[in-house]
N, C-alpha and C. Protein backbone atom coordinates (compact mmCIF):
# COMPACT_ATOMS: atom_id res chain seq x y z
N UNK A 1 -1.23 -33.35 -5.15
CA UNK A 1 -1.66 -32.84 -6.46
C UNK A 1 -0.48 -32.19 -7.17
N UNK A 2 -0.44 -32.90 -8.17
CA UNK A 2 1.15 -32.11 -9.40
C UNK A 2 0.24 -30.46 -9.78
N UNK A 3 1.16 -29.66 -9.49
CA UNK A 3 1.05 -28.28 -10.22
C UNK A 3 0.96 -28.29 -11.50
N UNK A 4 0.27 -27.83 -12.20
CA UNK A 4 0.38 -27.07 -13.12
C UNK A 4 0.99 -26.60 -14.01
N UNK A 5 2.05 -26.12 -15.05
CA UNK A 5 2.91 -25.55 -15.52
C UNK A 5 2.60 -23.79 -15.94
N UNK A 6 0.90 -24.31 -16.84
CA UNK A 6 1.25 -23.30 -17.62
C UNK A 6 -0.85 -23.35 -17.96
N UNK A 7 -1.17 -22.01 -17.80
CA UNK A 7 -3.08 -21.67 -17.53
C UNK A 7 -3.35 -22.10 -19.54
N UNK A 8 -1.90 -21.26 -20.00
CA UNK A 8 -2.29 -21.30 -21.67
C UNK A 8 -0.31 -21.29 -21.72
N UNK A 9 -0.80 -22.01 -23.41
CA UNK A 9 0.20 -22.54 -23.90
C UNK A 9 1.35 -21.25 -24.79
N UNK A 10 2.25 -21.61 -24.46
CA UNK A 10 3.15 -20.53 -25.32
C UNK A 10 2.79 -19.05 -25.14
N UNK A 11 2.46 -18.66 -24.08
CA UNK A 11 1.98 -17.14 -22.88
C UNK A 11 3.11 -17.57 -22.22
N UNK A 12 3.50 -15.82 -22.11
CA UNK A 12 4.42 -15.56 -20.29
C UNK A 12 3.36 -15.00 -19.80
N UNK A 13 3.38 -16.20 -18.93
CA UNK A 13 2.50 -15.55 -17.64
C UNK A 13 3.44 -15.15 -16.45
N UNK A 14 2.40 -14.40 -15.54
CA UNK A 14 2.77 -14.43 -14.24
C UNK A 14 1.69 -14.90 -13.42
N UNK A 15 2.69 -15.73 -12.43
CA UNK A 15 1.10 -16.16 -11.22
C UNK A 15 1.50 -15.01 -10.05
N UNK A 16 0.10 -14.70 -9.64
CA UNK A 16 0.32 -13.70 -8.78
C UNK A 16 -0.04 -13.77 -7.51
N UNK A 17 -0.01 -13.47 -5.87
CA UNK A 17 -0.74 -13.94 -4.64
C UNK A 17 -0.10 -12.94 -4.00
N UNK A 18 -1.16 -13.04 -2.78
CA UNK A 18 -1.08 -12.11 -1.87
C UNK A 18 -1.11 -12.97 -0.22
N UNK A 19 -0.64 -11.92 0.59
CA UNK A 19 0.15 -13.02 2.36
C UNK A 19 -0.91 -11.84 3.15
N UNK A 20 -1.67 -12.21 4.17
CA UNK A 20 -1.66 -11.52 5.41
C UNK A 20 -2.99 -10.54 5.05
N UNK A 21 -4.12 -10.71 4.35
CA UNK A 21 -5.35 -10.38 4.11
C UNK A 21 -6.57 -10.73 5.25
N UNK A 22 -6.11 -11.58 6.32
CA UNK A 22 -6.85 -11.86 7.45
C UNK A 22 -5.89 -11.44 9.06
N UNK A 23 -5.16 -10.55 8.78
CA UNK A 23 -4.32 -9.87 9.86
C UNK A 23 -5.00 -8.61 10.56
N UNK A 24 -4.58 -8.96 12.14
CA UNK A 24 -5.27 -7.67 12.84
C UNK A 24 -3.90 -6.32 12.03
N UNK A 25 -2.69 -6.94 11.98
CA UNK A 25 -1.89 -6.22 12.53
C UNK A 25 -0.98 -6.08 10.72
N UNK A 26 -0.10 -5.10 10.19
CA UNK A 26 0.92 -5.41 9.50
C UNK A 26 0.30 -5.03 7.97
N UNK A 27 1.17 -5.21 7.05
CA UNK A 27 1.13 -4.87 5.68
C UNK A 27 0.11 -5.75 5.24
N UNK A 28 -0.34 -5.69 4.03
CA UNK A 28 -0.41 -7.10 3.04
C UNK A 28 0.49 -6.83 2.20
N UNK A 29 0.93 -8.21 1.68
CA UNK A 29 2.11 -8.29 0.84
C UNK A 29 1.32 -8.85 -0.51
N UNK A 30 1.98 -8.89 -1.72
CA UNK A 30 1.57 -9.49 -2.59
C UNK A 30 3.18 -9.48 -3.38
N UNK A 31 2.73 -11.20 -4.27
CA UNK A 31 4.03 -11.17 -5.11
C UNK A 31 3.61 -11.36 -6.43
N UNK A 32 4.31 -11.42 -7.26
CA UNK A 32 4.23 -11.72 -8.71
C UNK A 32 5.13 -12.32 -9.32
N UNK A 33 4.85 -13.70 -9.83
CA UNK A 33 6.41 -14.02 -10.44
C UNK A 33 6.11 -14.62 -12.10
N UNK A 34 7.29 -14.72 -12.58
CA UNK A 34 7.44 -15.51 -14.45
C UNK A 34 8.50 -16.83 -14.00
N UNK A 35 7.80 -17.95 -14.28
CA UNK A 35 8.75 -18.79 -14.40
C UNK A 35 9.58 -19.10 -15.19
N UNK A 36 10.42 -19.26 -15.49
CA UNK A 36 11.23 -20.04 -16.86
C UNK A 36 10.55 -21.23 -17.62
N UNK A 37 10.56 -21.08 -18.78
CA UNK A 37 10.15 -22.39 -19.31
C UNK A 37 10.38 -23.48 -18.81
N UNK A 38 9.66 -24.75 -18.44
CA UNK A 38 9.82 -26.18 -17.90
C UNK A 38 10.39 -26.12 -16.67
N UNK A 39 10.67 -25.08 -16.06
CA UNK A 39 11.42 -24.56 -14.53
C UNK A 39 10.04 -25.51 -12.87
N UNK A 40 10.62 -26.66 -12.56
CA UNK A 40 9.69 -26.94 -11.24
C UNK A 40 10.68 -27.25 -10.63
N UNK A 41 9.97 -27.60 -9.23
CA UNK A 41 11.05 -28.30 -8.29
C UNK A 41 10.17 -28.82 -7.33
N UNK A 42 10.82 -30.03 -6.80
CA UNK A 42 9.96 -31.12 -6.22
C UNK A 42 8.85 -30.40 -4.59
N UNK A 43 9.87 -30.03 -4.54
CA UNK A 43 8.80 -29.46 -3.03
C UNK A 43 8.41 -27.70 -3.53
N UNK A 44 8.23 -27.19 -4.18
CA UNK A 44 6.81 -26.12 -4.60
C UNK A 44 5.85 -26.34 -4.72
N UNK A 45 5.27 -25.81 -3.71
CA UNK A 45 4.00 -25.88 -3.75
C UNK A 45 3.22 -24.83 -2.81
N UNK A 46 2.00 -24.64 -3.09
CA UNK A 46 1.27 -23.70 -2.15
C UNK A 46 1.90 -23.81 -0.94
N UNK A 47 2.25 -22.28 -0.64
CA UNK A 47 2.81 -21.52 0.97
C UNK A 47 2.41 -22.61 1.87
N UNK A 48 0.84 -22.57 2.02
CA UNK A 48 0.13 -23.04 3.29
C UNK A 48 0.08 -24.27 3.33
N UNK A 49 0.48 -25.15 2.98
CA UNK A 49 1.18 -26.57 2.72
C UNK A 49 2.42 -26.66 3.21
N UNK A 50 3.42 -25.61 3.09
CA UNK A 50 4.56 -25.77 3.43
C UNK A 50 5.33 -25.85 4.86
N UNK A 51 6.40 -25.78 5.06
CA UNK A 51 6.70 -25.78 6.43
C UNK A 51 7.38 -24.35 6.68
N UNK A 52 7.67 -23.38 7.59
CA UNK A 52 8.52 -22.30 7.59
C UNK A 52 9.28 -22.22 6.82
N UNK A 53 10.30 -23.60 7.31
CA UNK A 53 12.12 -24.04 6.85
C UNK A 53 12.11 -24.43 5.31
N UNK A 54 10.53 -25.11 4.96
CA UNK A 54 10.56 -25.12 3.55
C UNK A 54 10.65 -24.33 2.66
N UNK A 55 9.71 -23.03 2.99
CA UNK A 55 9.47 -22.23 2.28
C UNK A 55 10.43 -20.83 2.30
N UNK A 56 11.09 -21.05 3.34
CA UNK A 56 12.94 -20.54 3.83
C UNK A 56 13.96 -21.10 2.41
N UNK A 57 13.81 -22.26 2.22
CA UNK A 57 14.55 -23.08 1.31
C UNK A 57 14.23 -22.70 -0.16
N UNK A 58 12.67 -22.87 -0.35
CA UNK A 58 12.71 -22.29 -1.98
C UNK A 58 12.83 -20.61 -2.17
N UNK A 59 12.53 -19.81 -1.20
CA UNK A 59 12.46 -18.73 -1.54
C UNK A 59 13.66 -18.07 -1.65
N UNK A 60 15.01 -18.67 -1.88
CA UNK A 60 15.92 -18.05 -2.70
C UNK A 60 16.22 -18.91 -4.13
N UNK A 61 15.77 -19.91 -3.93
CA UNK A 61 15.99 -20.50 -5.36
C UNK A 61 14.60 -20.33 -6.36
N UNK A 62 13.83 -19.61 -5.82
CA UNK A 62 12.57 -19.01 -6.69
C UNK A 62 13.41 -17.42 -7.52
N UNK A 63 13.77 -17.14 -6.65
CA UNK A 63 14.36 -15.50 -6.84
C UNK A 63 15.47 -15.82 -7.98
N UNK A 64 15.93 -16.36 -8.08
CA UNK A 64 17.77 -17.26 -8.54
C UNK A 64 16.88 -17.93 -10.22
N UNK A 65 15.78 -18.52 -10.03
CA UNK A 65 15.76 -19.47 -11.00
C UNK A 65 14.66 -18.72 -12.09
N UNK A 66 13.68 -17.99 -11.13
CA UNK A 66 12.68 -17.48 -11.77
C UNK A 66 13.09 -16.70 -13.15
N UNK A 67 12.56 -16.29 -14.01
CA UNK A 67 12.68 -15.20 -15.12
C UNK A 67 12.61 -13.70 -14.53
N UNK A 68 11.46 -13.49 -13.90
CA UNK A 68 10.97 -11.92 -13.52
C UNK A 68 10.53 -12.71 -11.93
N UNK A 69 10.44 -11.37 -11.06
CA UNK A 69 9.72 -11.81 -9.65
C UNK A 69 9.81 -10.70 -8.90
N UNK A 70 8.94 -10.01 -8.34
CA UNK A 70 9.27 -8.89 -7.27
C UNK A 70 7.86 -9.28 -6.52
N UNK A 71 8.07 -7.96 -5.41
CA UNK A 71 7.25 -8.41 -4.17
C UNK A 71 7.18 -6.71 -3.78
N UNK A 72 5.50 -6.56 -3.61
CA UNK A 72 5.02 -5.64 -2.99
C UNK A 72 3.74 -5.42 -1.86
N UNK A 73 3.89 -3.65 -1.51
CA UNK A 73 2.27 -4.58 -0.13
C UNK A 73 1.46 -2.63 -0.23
N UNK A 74 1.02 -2.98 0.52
CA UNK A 74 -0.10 -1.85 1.22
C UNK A 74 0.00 -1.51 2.69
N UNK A 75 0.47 -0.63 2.73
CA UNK A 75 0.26 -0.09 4.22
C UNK A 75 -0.99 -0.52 5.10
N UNK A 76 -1.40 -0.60 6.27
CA UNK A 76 -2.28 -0.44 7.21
C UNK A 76 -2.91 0.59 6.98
N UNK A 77 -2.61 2.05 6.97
CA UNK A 77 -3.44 2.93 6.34
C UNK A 77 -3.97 2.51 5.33
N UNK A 78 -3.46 2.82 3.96
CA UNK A 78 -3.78 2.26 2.96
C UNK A 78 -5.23 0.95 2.80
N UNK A 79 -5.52 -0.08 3.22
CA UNK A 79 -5.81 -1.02 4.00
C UNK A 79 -7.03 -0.65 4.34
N UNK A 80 -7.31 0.65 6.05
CA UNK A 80 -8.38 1.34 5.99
C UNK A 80 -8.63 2.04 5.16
N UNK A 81 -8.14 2.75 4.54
CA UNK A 81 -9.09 3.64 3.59
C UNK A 81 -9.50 3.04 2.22
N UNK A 82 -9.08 1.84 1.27
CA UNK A 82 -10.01 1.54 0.90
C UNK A 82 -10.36 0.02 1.08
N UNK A 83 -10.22 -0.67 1.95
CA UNK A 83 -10.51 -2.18 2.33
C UNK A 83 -9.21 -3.29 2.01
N UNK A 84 -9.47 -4.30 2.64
CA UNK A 84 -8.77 -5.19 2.34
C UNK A 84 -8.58 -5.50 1.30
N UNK A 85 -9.68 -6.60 0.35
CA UNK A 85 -9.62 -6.18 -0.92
C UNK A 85 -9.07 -5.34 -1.64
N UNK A 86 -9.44 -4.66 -1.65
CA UNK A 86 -8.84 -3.39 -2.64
C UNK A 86 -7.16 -3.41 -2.43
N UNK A 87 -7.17 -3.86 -0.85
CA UNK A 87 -5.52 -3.20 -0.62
C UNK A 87 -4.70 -4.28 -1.54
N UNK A 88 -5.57 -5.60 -1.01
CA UNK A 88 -4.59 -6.97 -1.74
C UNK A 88 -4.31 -6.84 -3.20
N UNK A 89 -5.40 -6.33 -4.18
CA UNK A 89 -5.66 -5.85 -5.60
C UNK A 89 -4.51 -5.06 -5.80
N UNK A 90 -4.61 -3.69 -4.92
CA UNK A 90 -3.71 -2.67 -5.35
C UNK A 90 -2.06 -3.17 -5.25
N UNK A 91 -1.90 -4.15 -4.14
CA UNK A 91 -0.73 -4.67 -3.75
C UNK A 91 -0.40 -5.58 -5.10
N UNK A 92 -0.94 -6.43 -5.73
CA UNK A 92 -0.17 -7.30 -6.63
C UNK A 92 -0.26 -6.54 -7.63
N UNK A 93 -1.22 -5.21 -8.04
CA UNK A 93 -0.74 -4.63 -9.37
C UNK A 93 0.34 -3.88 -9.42
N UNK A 94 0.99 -3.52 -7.94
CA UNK A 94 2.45 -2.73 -7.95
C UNK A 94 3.18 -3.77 -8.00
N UNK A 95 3.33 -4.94 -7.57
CA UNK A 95 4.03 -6.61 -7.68
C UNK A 95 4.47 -6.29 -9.41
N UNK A 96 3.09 -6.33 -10.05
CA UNK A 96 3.24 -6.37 -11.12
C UNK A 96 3.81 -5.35 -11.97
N UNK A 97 3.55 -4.34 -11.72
CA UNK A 97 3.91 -3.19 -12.18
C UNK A 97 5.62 -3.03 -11.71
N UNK A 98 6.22 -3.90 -11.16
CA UNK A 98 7.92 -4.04 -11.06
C UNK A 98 8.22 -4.87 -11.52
N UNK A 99 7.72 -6.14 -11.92
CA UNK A 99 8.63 -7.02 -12.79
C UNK A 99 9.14 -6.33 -14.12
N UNK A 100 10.47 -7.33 -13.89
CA UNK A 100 11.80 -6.22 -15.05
C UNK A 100 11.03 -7.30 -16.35
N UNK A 101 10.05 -7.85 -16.63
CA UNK A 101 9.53 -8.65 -17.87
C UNK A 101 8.03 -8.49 -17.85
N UNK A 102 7.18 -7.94 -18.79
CA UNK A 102 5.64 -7.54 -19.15
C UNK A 102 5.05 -9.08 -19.39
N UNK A 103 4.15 -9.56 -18.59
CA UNK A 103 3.63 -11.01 -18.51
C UNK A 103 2.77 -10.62 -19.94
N UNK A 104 2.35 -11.39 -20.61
CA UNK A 104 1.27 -11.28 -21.63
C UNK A 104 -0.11 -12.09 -20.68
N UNK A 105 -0.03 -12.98 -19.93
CA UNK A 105 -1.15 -13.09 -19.00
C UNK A 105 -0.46 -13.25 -17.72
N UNK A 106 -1.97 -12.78 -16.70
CA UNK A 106 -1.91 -13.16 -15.45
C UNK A 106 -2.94 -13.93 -14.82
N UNK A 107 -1.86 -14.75 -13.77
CA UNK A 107 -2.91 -16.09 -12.88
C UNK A 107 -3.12 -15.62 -11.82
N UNK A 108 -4.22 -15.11 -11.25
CA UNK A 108 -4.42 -14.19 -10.26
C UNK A 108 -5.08 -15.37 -8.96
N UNK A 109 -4.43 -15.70 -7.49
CA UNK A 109 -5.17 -16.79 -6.70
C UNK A 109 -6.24 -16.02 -6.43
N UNK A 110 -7.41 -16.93 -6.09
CA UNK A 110 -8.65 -16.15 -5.48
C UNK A 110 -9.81 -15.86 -6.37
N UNK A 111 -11.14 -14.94 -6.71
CA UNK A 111 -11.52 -15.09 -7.61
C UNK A 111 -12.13 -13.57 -7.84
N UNK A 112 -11.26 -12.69 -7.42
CA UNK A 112 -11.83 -11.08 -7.34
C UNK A 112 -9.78 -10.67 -8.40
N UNK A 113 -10.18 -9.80 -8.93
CA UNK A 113 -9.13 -8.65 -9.60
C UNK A 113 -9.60 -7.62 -10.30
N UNK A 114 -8.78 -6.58 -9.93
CA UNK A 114 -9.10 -5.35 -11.27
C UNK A 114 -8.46 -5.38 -12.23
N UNK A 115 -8.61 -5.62 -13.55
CA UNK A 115 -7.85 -5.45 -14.88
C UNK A 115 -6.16 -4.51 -14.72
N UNK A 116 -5.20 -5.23 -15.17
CA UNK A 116 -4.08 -4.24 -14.81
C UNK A 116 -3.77 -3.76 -16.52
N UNK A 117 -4.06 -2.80 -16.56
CA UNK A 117 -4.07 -1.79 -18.00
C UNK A 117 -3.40 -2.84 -19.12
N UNK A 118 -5.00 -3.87 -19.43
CA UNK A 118 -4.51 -3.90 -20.48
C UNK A 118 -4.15 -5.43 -20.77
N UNK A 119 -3.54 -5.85 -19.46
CA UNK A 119 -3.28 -7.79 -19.72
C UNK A 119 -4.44 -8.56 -19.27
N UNK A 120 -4.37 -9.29 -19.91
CA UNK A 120 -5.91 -10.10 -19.34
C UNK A 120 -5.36 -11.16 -18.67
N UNK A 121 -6.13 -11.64 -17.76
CA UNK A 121 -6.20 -12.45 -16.70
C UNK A 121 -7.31 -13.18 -16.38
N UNK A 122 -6.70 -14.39 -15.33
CA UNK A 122 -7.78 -15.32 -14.67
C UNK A 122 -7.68 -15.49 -14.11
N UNK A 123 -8.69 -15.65 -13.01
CA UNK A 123 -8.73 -15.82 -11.79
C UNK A 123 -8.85 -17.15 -10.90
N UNK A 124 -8.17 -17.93 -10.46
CA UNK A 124 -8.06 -19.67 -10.02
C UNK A 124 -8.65 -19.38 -8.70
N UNK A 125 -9.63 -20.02 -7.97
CA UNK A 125 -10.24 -20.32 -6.93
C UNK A 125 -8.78 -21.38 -6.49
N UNK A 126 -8.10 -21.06 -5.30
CA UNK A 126 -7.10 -22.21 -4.58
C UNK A 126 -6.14 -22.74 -5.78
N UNK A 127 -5.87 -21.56 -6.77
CA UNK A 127 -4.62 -21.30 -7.55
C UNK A 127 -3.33 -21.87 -7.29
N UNK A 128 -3.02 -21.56 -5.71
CA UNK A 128 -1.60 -21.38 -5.40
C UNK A 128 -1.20 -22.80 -5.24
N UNK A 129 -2.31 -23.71 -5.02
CA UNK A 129 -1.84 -25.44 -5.15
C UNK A 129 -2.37 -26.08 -6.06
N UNK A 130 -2.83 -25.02 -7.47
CA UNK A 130 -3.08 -25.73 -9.14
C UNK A 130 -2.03 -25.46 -9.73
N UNK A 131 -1.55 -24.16 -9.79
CA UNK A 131 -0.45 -23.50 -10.78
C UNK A 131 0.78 -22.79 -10.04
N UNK A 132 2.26 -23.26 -10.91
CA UNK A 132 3.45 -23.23 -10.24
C UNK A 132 3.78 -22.24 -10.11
N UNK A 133 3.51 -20.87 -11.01
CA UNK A 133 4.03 -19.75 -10.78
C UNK A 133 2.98 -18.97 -9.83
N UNK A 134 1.66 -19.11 -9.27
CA UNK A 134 1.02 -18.93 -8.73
C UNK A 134 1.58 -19.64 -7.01
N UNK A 135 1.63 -20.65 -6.98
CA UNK A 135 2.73 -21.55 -5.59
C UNK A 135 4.14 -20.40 -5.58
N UNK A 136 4.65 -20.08 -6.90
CA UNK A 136 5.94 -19.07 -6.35
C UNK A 136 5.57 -18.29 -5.59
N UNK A 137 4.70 -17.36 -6.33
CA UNK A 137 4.01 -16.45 -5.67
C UNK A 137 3.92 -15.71 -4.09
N UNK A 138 2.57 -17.48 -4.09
CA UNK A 138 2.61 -17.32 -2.35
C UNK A 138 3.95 -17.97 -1.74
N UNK A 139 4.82 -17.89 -2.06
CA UNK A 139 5.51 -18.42 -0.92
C UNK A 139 6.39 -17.20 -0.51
N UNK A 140 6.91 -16.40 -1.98
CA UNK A 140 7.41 -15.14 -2.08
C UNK A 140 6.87 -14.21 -0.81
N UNK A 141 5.64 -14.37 -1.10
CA UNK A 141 4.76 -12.85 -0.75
C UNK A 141 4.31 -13.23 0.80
N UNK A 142 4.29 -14.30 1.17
CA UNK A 142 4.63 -15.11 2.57
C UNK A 142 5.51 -14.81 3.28
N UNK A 143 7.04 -15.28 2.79
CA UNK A 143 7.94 -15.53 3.14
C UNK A 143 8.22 -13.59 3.71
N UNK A 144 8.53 -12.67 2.67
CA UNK A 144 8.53 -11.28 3.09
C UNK A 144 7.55 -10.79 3.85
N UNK A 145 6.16 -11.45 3.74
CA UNK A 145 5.35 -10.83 5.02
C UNK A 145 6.17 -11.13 6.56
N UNK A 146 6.11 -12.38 6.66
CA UNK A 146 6.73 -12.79 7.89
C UNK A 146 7.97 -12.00 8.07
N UNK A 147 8.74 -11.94 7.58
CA UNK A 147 10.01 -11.26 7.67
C UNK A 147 9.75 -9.48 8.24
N UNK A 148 8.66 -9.30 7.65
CA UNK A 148 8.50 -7.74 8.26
C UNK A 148 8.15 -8.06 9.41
N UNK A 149 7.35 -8.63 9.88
CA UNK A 149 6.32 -8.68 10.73
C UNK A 149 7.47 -9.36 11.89
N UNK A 150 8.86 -10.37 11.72
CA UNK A 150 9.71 -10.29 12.57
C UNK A 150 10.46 -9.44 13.34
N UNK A 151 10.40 -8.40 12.02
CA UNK A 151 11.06 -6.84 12.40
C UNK A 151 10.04 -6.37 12.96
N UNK A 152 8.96 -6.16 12.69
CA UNK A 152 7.65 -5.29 13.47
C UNK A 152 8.28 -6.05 15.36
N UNK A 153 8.30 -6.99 15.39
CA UNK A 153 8.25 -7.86 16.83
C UNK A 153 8.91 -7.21 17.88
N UNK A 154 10.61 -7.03 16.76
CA UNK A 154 11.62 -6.75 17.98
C UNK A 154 11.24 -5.11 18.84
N UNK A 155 9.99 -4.39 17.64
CA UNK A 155 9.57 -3.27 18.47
C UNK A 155 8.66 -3.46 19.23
N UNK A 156 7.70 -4.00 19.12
CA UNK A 156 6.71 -4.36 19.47
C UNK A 156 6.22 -5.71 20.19
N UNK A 157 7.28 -6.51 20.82
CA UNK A 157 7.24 -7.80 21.35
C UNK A 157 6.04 -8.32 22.10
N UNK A 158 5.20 -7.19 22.53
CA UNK A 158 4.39 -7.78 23.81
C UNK A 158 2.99 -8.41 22.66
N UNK A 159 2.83 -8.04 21.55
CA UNK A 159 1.90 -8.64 20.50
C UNK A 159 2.19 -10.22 20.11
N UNK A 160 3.63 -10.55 20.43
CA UNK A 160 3.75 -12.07 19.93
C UNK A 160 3.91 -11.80 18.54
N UNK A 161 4.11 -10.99 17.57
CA UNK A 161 4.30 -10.97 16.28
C UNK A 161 4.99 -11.86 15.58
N UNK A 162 6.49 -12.33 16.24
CA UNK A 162 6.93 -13.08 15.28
C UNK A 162 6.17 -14.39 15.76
N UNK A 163 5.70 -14.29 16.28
CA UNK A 163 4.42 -16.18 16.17
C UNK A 163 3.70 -15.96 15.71
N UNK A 164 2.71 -15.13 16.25
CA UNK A 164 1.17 -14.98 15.12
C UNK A 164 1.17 -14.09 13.92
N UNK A 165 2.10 -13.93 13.62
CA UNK A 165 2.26 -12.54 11.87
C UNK A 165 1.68 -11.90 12.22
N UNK A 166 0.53 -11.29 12.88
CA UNK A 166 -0.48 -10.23 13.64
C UNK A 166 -1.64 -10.75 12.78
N UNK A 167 -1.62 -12.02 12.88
CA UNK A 167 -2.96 -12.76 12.89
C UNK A 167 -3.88 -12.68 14.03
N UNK A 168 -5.34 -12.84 14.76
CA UNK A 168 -6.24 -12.30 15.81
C UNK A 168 -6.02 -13.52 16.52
N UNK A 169 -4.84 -14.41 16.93
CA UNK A 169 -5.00 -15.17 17.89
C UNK A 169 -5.10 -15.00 18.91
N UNK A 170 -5.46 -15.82 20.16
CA UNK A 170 -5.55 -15.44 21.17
C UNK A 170 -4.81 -14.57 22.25
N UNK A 171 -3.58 -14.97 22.01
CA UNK A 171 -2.28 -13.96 22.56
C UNK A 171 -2.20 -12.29 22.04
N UNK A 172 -2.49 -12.34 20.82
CA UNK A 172 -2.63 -11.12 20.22
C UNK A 172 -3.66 -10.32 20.52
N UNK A 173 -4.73 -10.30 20.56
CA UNK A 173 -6.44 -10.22 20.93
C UNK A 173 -5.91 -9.65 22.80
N UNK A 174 -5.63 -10.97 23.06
CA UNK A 174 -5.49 -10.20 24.90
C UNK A 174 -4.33 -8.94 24.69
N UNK A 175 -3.18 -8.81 24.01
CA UNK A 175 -2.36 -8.17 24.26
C UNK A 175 -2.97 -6.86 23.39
N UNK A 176 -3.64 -6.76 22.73
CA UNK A 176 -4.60 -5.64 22.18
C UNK A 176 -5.48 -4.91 23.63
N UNK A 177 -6.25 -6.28 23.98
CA UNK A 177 -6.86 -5.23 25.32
C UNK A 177 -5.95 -4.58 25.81
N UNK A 178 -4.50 -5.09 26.59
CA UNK A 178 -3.90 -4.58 27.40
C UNK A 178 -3.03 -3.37 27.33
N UNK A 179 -2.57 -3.37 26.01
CA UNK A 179 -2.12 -2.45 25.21
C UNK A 179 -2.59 -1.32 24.35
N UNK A 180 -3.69 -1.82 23.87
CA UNK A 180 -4.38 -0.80 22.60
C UNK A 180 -3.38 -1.18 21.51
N UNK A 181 -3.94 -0.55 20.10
CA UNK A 181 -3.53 -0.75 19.12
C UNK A 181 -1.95 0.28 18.88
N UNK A 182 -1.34 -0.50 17.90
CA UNK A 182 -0.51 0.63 17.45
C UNK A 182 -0.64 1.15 16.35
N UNK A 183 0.43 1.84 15.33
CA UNK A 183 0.29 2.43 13.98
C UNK A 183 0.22 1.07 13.03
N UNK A 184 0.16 0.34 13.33
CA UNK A 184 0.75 -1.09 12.58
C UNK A 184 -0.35 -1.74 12.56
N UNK A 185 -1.60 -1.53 13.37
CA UNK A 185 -2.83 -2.39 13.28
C UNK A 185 -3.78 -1.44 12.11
N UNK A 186 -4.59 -2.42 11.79
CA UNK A 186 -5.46 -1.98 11.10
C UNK A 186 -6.81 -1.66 11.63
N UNK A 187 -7.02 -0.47 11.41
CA UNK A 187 -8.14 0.38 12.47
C UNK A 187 -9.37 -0.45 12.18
N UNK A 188 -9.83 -0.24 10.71
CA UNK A 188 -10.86 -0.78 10.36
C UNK A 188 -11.50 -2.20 10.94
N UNK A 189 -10.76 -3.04 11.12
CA UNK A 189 -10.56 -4.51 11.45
C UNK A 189 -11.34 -4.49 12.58
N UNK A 190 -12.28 -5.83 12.90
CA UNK A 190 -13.37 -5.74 13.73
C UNK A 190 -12.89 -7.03 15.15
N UNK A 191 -12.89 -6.62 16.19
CA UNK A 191 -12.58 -7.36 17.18
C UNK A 191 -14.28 -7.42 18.03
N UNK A 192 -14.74 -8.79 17.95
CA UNK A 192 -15.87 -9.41 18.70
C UNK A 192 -16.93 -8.39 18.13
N UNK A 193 -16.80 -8.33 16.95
CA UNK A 193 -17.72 -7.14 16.26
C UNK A 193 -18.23 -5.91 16.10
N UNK A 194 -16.85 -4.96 16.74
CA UNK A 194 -16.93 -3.84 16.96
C UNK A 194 -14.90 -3.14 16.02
N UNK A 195 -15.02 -2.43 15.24
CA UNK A 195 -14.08 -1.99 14.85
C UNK A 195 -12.97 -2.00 15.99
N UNK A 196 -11.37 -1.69 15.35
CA UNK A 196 -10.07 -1.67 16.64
C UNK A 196 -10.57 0.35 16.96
N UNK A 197 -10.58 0.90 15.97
CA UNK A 197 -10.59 2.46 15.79
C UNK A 197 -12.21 2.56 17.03
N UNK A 198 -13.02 1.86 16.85
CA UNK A 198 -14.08 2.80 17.56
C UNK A 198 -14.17 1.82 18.91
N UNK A 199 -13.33 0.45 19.05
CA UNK A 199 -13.14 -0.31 20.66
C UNK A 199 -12.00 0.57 21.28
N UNK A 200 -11.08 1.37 20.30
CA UNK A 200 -9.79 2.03 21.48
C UNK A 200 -9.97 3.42 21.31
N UNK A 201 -10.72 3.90 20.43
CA UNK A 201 -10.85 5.33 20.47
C UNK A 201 -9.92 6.20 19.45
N UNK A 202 -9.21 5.18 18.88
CA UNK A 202 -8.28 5.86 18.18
C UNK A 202 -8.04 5.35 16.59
């Protein structure tokens, strides 16, 4: 499927997305980017389509080519106290709230947002493989999740982090029993249907 260019005509937009909203473990990230006018390139496209090495490859020539682009997240605290949701929301309106250029609209993936003072927006159900600055996005806000979550590893190795991003796979899940959680998991988060905070006590 060809991307998209542009939600409305003669608008700077920004497409916006968020990485790591189904993680036991780690930040959520969210990015925000402005493309340049007529700006594509043959292999952009939605993150989760991509390959590691691919999305290794555009994510400096997104940064290089783009107009505006930054990348922000939410703590694990943050996270529990007011939900996932909320955290991913709060995460792309600080995304947004750093680009060095004021979008006149935003393409928000997914189909939940809170108004960011003032720009109006829309919301694309599976955005990030309709619209190109929405595909920047996730690959941005991807690409830096993983990258923390590499650094989280070298402390924390016995989780498997840099394989599973502190996604609930199976390796991760056993190394939770064996271990308990750390500051880096998210308490709230429910393992076999019981919270991490009220299965470890902490």
């Amino acid at each position: 499927m060809t991307l998209q260019r542009n939600f409305l005509k003669g608008v700077l937009e920004a497409g916006c997305d968020e990485a790591g909203r189904g993680c036991l473990a780690g930040p959520v990230f969210a990015s925000a980017v402005i493309l340049r006018k007529n700006w594509t390139h043959p292999m952009l496209h939605d993150s989760k389509q991509l390959s590691e090495h691919q999305r290794k490859i555009l994510r400096p020539i997104i940064e290089r080519e783009a107009l505006a682009w930054s990348v922000a997240s939410c703590t694990p605290l943050e996270i529990d106290q007011i939900n996932i949701l909320q955290a991913s929301i709060l995460a792309m309106h600080r995304a947004i709230e750093a680009l060095q250029e004021i979008p006149q609209h935003l393409l928000i993936d997914g189909n939940r947002f809170n108004a960011y003072f003032g720009i109006p927006h829309t919301c694309i159900i599976g955005g990030d493989g309709k619209y190109s600055a929405i595909a920047a996005a996730s690959i941005l806000a991807k690409t830096y999740r993983d990258d923390w979550m590499e650094r989280l590893h070298e402390e924390f190795p016995m989780y498997g982090w840099s394989v599973n991003k502190g996604y609930p796979t199976k390796n991760h899940r056993e190394s939770l029993y064996a271990y308990g959680p750390t500051a880096h998991h998210r308490k709230t988060f429910k393992l076999e249907g019981v919270s991490i905070s009220e299965r470890f006590g902490k």
